[in-house]
C-alpha atoms as a PDB file:
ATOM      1  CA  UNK A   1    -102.065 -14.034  24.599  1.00  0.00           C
ATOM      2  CA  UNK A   2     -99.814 -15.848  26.759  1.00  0.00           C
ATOM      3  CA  UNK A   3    -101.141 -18.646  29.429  1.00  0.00           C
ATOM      4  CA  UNK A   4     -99.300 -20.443  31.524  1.00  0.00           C
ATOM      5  CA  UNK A   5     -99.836 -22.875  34.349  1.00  0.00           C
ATOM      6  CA  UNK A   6     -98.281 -21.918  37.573  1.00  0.00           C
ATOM      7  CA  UNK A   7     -98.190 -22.420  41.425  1.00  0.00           C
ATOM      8  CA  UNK A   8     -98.302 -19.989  43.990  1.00  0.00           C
ATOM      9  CA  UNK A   9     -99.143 -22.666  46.723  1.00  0.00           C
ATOM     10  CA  UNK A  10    -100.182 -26.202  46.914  1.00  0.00           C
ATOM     11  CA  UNK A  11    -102.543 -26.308  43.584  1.00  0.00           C
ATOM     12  CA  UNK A  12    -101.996 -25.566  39.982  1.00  0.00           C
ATOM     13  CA  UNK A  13    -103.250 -22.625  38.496  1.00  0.00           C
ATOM     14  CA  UNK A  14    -104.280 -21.235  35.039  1.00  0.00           C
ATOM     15  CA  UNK A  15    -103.192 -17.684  34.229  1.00  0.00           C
ATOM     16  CA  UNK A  16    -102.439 -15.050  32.165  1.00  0.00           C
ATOM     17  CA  UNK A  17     -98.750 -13.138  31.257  1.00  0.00           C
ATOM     18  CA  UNK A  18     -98.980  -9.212  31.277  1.00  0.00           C
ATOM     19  CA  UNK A  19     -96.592  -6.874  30.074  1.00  0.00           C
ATOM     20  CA  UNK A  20     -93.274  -8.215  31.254  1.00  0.00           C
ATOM     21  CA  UNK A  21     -93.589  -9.205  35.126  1.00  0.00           C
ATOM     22  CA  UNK A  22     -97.246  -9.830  36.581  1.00  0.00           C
ATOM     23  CA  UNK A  23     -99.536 -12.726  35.978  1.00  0.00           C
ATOM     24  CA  UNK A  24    -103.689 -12.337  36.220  1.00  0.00           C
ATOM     25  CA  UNK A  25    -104.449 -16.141  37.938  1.00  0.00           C
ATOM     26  CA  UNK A  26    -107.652 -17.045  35.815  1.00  0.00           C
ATOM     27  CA  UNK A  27    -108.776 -19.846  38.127  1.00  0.00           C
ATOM     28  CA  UNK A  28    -109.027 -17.406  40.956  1.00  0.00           C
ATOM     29  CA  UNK A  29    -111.165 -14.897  38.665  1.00  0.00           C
ATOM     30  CA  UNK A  30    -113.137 -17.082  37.282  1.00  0.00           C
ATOM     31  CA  UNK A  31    -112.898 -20.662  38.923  1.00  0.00           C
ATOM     32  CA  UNK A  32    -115.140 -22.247  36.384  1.00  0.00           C
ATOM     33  CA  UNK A  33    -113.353 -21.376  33.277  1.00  0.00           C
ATOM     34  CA  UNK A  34    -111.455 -24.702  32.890  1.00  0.00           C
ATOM     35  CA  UNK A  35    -109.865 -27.151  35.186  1.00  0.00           C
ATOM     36  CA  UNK A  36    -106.450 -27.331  33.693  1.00  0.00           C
ATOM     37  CA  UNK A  37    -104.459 -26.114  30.709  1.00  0.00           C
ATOM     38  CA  UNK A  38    -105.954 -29.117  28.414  1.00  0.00           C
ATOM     39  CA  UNK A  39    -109.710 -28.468  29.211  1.00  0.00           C
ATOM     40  CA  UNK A  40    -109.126 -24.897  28.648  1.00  0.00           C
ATOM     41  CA  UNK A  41    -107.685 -25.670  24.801  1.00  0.00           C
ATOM     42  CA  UNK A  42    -110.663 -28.017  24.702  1.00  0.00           C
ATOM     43  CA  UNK A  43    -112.989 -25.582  25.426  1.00  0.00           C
ATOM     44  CA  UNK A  44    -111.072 -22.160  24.140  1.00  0.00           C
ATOM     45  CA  UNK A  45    -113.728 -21.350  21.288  1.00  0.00           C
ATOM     46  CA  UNK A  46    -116.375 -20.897  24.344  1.00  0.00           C
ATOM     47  CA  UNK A  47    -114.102 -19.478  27.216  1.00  0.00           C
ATOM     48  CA  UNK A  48    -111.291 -18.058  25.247  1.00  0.00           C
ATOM     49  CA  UNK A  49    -113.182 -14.297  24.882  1.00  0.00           C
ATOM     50  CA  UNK A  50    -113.707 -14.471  29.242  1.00  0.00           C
ATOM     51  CA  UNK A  51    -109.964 -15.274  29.374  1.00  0.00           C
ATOM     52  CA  UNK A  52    -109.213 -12.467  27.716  1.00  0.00           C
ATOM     53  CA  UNK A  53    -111.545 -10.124  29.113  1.00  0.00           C
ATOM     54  CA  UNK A  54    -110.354 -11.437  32.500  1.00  0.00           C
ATOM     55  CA  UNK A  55    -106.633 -11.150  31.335  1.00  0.00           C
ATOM     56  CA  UNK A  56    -107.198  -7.065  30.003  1.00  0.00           C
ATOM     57  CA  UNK A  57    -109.434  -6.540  33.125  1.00  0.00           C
ATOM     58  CA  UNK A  58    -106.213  -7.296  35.359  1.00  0.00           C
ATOM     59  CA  UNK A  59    -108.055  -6.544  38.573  1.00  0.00           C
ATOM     60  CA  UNK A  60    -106.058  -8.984  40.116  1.00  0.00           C
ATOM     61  CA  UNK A  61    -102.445  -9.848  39.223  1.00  0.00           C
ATOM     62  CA  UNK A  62     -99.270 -11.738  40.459  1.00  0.00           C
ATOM     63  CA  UNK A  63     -95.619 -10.939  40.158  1.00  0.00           C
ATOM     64  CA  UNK A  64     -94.178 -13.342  37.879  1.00  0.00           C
ATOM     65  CA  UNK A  65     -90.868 -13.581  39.691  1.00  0.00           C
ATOM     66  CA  UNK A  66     -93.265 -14.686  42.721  1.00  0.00           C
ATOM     67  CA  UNK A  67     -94.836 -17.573  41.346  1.00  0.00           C
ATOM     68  CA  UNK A  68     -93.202 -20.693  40.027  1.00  0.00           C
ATOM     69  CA  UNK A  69     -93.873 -21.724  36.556  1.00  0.00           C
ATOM     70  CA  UNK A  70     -94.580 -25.314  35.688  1.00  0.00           C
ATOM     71  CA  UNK A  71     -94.638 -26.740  31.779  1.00  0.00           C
ATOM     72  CA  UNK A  72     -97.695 -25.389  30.330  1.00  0.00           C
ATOM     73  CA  UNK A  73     -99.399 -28.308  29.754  1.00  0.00           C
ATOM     74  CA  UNK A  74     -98.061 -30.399  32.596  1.00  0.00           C
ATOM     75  CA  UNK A  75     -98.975 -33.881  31.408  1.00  0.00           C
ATOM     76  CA  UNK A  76    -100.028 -33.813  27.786  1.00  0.00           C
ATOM     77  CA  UNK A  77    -101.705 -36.907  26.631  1.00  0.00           C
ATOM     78  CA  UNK A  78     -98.939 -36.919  23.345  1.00  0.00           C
ATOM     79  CA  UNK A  79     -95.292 -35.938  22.625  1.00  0.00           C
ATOM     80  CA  UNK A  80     -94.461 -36.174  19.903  1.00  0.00           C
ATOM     81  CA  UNK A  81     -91.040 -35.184  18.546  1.00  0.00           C
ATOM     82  CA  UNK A  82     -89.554 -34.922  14.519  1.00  0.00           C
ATOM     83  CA  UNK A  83     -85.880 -36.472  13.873  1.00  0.00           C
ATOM     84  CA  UNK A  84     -83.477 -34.493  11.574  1.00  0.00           C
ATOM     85  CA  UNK A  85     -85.268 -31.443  10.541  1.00  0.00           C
ATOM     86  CA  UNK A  86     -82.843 -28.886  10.310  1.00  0.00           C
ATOM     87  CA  UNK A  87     -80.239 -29.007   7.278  1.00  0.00           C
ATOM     88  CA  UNK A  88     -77.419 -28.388   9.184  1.00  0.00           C
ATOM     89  CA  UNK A  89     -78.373 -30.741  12.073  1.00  0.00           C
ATOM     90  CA  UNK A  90     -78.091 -33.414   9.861  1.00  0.00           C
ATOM     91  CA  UNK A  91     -75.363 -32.394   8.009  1.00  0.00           C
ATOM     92  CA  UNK A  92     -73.379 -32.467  11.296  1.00  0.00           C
ATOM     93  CA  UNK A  93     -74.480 -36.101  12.235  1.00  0.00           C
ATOM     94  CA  UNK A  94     -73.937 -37.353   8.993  1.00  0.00           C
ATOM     95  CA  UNK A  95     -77.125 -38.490   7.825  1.00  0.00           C
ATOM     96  CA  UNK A  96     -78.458 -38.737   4.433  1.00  0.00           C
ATOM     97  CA  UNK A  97     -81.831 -35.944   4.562  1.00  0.00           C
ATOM     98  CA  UNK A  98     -84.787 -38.168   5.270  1.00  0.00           C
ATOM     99  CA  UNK A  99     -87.185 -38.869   2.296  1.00  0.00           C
ATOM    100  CA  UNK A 100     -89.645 -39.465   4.765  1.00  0.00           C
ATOM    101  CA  UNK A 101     -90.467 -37.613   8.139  1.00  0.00           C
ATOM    102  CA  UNK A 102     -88.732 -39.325  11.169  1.00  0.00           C
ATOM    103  CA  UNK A 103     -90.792 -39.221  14.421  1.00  0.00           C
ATOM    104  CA  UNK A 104     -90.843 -40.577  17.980  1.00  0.00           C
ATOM    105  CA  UNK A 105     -92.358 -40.055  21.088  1.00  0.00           C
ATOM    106  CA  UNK A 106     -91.400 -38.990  24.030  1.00  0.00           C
ATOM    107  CA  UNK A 107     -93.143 -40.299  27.337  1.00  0.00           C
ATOM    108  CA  UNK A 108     -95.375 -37.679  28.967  1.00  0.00           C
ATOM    109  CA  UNK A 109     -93.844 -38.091  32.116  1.00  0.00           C
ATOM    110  CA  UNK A 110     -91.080 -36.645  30.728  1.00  0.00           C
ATOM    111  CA  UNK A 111     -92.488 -33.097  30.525  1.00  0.00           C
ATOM    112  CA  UNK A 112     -91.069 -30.329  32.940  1.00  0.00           C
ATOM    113  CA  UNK A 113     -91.264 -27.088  33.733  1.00  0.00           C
ATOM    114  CA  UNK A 114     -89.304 -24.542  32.069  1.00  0.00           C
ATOM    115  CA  UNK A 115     -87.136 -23.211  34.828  1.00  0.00           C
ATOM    116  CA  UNK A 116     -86.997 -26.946  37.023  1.00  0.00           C
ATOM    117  CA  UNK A 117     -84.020 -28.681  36.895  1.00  0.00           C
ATOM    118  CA  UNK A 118     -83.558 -31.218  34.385  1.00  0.00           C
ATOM    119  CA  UNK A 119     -81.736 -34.805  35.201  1.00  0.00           C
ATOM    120  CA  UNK A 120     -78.746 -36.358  34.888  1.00  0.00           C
ATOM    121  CA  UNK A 121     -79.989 -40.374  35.185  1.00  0.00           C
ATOM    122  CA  UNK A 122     -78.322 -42.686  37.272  1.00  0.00           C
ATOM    123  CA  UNK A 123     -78.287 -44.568  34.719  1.00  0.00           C
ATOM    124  CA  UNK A 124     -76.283 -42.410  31.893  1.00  0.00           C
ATOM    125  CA  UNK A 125     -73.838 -39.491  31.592  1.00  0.00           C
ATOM    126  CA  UNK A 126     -74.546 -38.951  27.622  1.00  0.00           C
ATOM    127  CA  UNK A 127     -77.044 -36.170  27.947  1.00  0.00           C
ATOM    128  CA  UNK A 128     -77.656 -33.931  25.190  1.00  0.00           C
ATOM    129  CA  UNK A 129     -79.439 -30.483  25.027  1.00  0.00           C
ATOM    130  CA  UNK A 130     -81.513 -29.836  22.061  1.00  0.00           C
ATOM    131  CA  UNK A 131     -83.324 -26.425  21.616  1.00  0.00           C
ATOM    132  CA  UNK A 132     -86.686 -26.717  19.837  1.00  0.00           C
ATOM    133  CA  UNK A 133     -90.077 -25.031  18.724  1.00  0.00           C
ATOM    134  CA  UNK A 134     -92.855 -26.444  20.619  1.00  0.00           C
ATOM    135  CA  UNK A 135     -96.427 -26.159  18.891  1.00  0.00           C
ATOM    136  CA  UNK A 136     -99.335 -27.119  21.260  1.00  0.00           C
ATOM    137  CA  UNK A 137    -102.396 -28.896  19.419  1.00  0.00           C
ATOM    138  CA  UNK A 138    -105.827 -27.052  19.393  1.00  0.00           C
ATOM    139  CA  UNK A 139    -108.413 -28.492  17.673  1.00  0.00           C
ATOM    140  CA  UNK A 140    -106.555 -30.697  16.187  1.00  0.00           C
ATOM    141  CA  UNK A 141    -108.020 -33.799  14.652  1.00  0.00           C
ATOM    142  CA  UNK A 142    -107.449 -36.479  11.861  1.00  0.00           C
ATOM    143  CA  UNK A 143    -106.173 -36.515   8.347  1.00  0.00           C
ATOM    144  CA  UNK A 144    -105.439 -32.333   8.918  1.00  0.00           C
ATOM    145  CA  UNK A 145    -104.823 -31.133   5.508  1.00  0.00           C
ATOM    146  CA  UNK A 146    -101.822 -28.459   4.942  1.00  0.00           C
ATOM    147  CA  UNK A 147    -104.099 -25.710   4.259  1.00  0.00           C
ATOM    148  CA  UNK A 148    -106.322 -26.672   7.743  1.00  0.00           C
ATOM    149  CA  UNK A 149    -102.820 -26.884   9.737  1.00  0.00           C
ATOM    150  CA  UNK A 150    -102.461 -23.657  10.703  1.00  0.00           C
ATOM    151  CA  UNK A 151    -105.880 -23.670  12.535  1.00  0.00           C
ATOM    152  CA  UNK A 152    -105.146 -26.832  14.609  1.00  0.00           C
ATOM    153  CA  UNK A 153    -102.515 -25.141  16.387  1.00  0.00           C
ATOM    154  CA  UNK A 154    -103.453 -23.276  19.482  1.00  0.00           C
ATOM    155  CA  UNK A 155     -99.839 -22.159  20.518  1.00  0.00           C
ATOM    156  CA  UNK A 156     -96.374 -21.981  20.337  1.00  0.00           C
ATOM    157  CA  UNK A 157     -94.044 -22.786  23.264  1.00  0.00           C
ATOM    158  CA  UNK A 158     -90.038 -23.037  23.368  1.00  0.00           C
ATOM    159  CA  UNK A 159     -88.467 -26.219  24.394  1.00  0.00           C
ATOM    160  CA  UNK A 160     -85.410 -28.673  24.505  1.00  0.00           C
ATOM    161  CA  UNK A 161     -85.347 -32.112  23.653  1.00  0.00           C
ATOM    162  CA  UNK A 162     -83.530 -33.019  26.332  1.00  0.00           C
ATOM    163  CA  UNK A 163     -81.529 -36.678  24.849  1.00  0.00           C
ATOM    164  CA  UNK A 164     -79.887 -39.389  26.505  1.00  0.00           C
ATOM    165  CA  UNK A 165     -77.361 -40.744  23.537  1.00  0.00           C
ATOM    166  CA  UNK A 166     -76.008 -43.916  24.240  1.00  0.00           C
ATOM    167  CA  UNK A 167     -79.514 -44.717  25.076  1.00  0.00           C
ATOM    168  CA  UNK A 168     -81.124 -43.490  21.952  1.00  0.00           C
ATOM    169  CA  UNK A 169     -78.552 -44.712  19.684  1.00  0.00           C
ATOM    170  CA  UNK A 170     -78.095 -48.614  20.985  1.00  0.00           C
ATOM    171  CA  UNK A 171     -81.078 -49.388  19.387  1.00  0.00           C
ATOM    172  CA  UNK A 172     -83.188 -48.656  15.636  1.00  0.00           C
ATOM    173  CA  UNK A 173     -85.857 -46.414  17.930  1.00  0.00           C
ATOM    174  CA  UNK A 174     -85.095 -43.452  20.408  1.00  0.00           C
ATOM    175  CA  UNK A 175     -88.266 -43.501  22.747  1.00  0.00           C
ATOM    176  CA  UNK A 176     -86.213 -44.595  25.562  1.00  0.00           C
ATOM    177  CA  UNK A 177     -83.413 -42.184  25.130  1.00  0.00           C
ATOM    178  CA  UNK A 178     -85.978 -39.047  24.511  1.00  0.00           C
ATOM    179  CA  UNK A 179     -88.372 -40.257  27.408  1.00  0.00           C
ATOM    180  CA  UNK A 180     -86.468 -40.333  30.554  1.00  0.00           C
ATOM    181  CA  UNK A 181     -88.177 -38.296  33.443  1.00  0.00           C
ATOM    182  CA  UNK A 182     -87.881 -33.778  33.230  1.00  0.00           C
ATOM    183  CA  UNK A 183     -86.485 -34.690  29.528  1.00  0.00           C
ATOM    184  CA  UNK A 184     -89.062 -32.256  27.813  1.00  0.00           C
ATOM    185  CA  UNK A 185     -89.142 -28.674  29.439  1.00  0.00           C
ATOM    186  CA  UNK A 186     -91.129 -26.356  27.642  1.00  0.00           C
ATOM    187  CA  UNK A 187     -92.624 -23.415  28.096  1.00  0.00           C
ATOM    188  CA  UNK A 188     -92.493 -20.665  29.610  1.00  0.00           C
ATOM    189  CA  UNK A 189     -96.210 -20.048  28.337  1.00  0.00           C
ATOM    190  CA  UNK A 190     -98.127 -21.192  25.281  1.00  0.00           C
ATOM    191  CA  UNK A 191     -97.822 -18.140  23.181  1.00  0.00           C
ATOM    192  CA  UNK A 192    -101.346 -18.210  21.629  1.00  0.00           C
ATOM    193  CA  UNK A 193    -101.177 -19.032  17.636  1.00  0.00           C
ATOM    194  CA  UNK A 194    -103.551 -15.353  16.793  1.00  0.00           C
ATOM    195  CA  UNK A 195    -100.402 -13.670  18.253  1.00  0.00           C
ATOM    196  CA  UNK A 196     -98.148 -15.977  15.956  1.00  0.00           C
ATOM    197  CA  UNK A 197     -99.940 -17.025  12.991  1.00  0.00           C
ATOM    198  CA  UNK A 198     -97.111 -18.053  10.990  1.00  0.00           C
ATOM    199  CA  UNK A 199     -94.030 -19.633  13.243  1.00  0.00           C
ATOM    200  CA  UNK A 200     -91.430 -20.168  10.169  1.00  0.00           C
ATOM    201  CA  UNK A 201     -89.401 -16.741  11.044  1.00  0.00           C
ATOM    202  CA  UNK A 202     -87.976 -17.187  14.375  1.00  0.00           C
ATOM    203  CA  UNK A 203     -84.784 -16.582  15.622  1.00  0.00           C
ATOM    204  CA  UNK A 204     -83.912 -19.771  17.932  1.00  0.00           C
ATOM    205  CA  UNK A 205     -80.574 -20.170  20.299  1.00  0.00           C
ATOM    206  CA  UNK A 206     -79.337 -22.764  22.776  1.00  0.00           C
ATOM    207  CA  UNK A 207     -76.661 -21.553  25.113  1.00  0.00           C
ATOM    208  CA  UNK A 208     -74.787 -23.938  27.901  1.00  0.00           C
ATOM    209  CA  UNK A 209     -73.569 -22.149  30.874  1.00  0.00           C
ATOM    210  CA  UNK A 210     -73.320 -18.425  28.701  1.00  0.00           C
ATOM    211  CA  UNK A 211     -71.764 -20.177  25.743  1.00  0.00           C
ATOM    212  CA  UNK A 212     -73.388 -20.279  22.476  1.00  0.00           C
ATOM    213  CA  UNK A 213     -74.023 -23.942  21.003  1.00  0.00           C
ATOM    214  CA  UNK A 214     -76.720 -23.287  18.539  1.00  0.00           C
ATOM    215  CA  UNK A 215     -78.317 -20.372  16.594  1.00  0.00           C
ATOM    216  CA  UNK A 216     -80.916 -20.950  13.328  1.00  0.00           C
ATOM    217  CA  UNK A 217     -84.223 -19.839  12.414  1.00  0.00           C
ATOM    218  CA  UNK A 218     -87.114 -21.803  12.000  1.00  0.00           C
ATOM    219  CA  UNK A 219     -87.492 -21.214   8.326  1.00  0.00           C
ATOM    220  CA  UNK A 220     -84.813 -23.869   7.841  1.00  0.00           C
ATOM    221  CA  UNK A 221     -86.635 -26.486   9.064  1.00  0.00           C
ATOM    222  CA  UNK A 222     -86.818 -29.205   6.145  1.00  0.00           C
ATOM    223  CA  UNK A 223     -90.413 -30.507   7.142  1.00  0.00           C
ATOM    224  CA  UNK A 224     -92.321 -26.841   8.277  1.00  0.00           C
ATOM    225  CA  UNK A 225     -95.058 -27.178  10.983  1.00  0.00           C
ATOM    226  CA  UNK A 226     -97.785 -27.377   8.889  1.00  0.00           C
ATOM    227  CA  UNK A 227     -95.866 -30.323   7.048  1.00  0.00           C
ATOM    228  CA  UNK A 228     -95.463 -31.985  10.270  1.00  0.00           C
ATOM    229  CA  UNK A 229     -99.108 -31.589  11.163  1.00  0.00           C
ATOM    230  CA  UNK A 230    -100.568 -32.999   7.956  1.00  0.00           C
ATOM    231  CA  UNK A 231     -98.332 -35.772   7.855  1.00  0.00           C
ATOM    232  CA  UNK A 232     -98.836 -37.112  11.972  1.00  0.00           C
ATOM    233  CA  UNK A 233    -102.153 -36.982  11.908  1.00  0.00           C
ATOM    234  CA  UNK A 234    -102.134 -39.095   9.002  1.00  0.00           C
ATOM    235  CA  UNK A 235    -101.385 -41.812  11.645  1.00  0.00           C
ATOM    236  CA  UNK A 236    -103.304 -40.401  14.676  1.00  0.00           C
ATOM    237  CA  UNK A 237    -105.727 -38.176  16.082  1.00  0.00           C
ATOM    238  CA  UNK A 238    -104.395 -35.297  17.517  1.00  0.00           C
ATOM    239  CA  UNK A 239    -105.793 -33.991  20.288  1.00  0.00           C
ATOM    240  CA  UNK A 240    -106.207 -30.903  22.194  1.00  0.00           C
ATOM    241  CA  UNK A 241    -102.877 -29.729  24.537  1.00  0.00           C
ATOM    242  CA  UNK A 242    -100.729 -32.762  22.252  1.00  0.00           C
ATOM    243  CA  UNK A 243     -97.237 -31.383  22.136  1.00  0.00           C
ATOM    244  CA  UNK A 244     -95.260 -31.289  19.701  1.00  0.00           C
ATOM    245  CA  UNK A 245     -91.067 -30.770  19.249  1.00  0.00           C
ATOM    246  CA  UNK A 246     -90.356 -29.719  16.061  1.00  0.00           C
ATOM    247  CA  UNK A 247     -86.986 -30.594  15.497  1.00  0.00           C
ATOM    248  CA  UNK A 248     -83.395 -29.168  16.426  1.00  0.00           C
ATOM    249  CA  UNK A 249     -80.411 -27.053  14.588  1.00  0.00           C
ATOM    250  CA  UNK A 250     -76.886 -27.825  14.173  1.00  0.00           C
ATOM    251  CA  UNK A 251     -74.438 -27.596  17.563  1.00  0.00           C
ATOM    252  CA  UNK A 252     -75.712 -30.357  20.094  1.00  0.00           C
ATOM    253  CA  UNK A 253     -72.912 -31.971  22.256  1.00  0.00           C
ATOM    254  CA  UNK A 254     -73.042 -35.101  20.946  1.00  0.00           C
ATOM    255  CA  UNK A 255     -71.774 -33.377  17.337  1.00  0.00           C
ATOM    256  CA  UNK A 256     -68.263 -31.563  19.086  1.00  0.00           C
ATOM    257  CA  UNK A 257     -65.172 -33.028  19.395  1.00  0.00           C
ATOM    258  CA  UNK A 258     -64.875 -34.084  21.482  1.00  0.00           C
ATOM    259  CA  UNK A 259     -68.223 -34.851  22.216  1.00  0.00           C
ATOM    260  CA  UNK A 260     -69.438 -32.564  25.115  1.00  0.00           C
ATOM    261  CA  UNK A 261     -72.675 -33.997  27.563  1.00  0.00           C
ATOM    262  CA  UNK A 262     -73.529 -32.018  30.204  1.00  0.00           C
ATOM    263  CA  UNK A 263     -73.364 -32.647  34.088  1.00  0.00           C
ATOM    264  CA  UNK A 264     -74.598 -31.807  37.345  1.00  0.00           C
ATOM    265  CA  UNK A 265     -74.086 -27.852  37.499  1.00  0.00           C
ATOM    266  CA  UNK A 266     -74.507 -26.726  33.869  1.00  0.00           C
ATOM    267  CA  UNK A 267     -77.479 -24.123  32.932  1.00  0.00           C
ATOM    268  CA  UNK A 268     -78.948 -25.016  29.782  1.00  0.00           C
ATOM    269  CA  UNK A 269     -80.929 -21.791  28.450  1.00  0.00           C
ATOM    270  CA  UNK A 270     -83.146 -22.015  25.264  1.00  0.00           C
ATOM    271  CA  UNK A 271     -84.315 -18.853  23.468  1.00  0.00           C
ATOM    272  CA  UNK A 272     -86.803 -18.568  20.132  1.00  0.00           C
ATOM    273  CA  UNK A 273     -87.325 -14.656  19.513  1.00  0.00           C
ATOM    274  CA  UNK A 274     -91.312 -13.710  20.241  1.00  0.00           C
ATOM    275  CA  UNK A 275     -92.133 -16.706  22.574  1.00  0.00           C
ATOM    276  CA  UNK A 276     -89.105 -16.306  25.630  1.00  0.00           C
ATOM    277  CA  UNK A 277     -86.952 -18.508  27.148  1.00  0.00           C
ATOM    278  CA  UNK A 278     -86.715 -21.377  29.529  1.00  0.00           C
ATOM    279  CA  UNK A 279     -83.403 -22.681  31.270  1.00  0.00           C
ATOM    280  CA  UNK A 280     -82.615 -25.165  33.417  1.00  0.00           C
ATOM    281  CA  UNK A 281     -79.593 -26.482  35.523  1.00  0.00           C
ATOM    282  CA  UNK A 282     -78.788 -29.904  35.329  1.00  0.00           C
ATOM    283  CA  UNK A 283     -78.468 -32.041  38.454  1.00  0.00           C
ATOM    284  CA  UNK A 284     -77.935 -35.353  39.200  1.00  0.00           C
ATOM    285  CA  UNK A 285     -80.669 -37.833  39.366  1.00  0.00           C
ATOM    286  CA  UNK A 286     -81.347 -38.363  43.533  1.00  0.00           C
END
C-alpha cells in the first residue's frame, strides 16, 4: 500500500496511491480514521484493514497530477540519519570504515515535501545532494532486537539528505549542517513494509539536472536497516512516524573535482526502484 499526505486545498489530507495516477483521499471517506499520517501509524493495527478496504473500494479518487504532495510524515517527532554507510561513499571521502555506527539528527523542521523546492541558505553556497532510503518507524520501541527489526518498520520512503558542507564539517557534529529548513525531502509516499518486507535489494540513483551522480543498491550498505534499528534504539525509543535516512552511495558534490554544490536552478531527482521518486529544484533562500 502506498499513503501519502497531500493537499488539494487549505488542509492536509491522508490518502491512498492507485495504479499509477489517482489518489482515494481517506480523510474524506472516512474522516475518523486518523488525524494525520503519525496517528494513523499509531493506530494502523486497528484502522489499517478500513484503509485498505477504503483504498480497493476507490469510490472516490483524485488525479495525482492534481493534488500536491507534501512529505509523508510532515513533521516527524525524530530524524534520524546514519554517517558513512555505503563502502564506496566512504572510500571517496577518505575515511577509515566506522567500527561503530555514526548517527545524527536532523531537525524536524527540516522535512519537505518531495516535489517542493529545496533551499539554498543565505547563509551558505556548499550544498550537497545525498540520495537515501528512508524507513518510517511503526511500532517501534526500545532495545528492538535484529530479529524484531523488521516488524518495527511500517514503510519505506525515498529521500535526500540534503547537506550544507562547510557547515557540517567546521565542527566534530553535523546537526547544524543536516538540519537547515526543506533539508530532508522524502517521500513521495510511505511504501507500506508488507509490500517491501525486505529493503536490502534496491536499485537507488541520484541525478542533478539529467546527469547521473550516483547509482548503488541498498545491499551495500555496511550497517543494513535492521542493524541500524537494533543499534538506535539502544539509545532511544523509537516511536511511531520517526524517520529514518539510511545512509548515502558514492558521487555527492562535495567528492568531484572540483567540488560541485548546487545553486538556484538545478533539479535534484532521487530514484530507489519499487518506492518512486522525488525531485526538487533548488532555489535561493527568500
Amino acid at each position: 500500500m502506498r499513503l501519502v499526505t497531500f493537499e488539494s486545498g487549505v488542509t492536509p489530507e491522508l490518502g491512498a496511491v492507485i495504479g499509477d495516477d489517482r489518489i482515494v483521499p481517506l480523510s474524506r471517506t472516512a474522516p475518523r480514521l486518523a488525524s494525520d499520517m503519525i496517528d494513523l501509524i499509531s493506530r494502523w493495527d486497528a484502522v489499517g484493514p478500513e484503509a485498505r478496504r477504503i483504498a480497493d473500494a476507490a469510490a472516490e479518487s483524485l488525479p495525482l497530477a492534481e493534488v500536491r504532495l507534501l512529505a509523508p510524515v510532515p513533521r516527524p517527532r525524530k530524524i534520524m540519519a546514519i554517517g558513512l554507510n555505503y563502502a564506496d561513499h566512504i572510500a571517496e571521502t577518505g575515511a577509515p570504515t566506522p567500527e561503530h555506527q555514526i548517527w545524527f539528527s536532523k531537525a524536524p523542521t527540516a522535512a519537505n515535501g518531495p516535489f517542493a523546492p529545496v533551499q539554498i541558505p543565505k547563509a551558505s553556497r556548499a550544498v550537497d545532494y545525498e540520495a537515501e532510503l528512508v524507513a518510517v518507524i511503526g511500532a517501534g520501541g526500545r532495545h528492538i532486537s535484529r530479529a524484531a527489526a523488521p516488524s518495527a518498520v511500517f514503510g519505506y520512503c525515498v529521500g535526500n539528505d540534503v547537506s550544507v558542507r562547510d557547515w557540517q564539517n567546521r565542527t566534530s557534529q553535523w546537526v547544524l549542517g543536516k538540519s537547515f529548513d526543506t533539508h530532508a525531502p522524502f517521500g513521495p509516499w510511505i511504501t507500506t513494509a508488507d509490500d517491501l518486507p525486505d529493503p536490502h535489494a534496491l536499485g537507488i540513483r541520484c541525478f542533478v539536472n539529467g546527469e547521473k551522480r550516483q547509482e548503488s543498491n541498498t545491499r551495500h550498505l555496511v550497517f543494513d536497516v535492521w542493524a541500524q534499528l537494533e543499534h538506535l534504539s539502544q539509545a532511544m525509543t523509537l516511536e511511531p512516524g520517526d524517520v529514518i535516512f539510511t545512509g548515502t552511495p558514492s558521487g555527492v558534490g562535495a567528492a568531484m573535482n572540483p567540488r560541485q554544490f548546487l545553486k538556484a536552478g538545478d533539479r535534484v531527482r532521487v530514484e530507489i526502484d519499487r518506492l518512486g521518486a522525488i525531485e526538487a529544484v533548488m532555489a535561493d533562500e527568500a
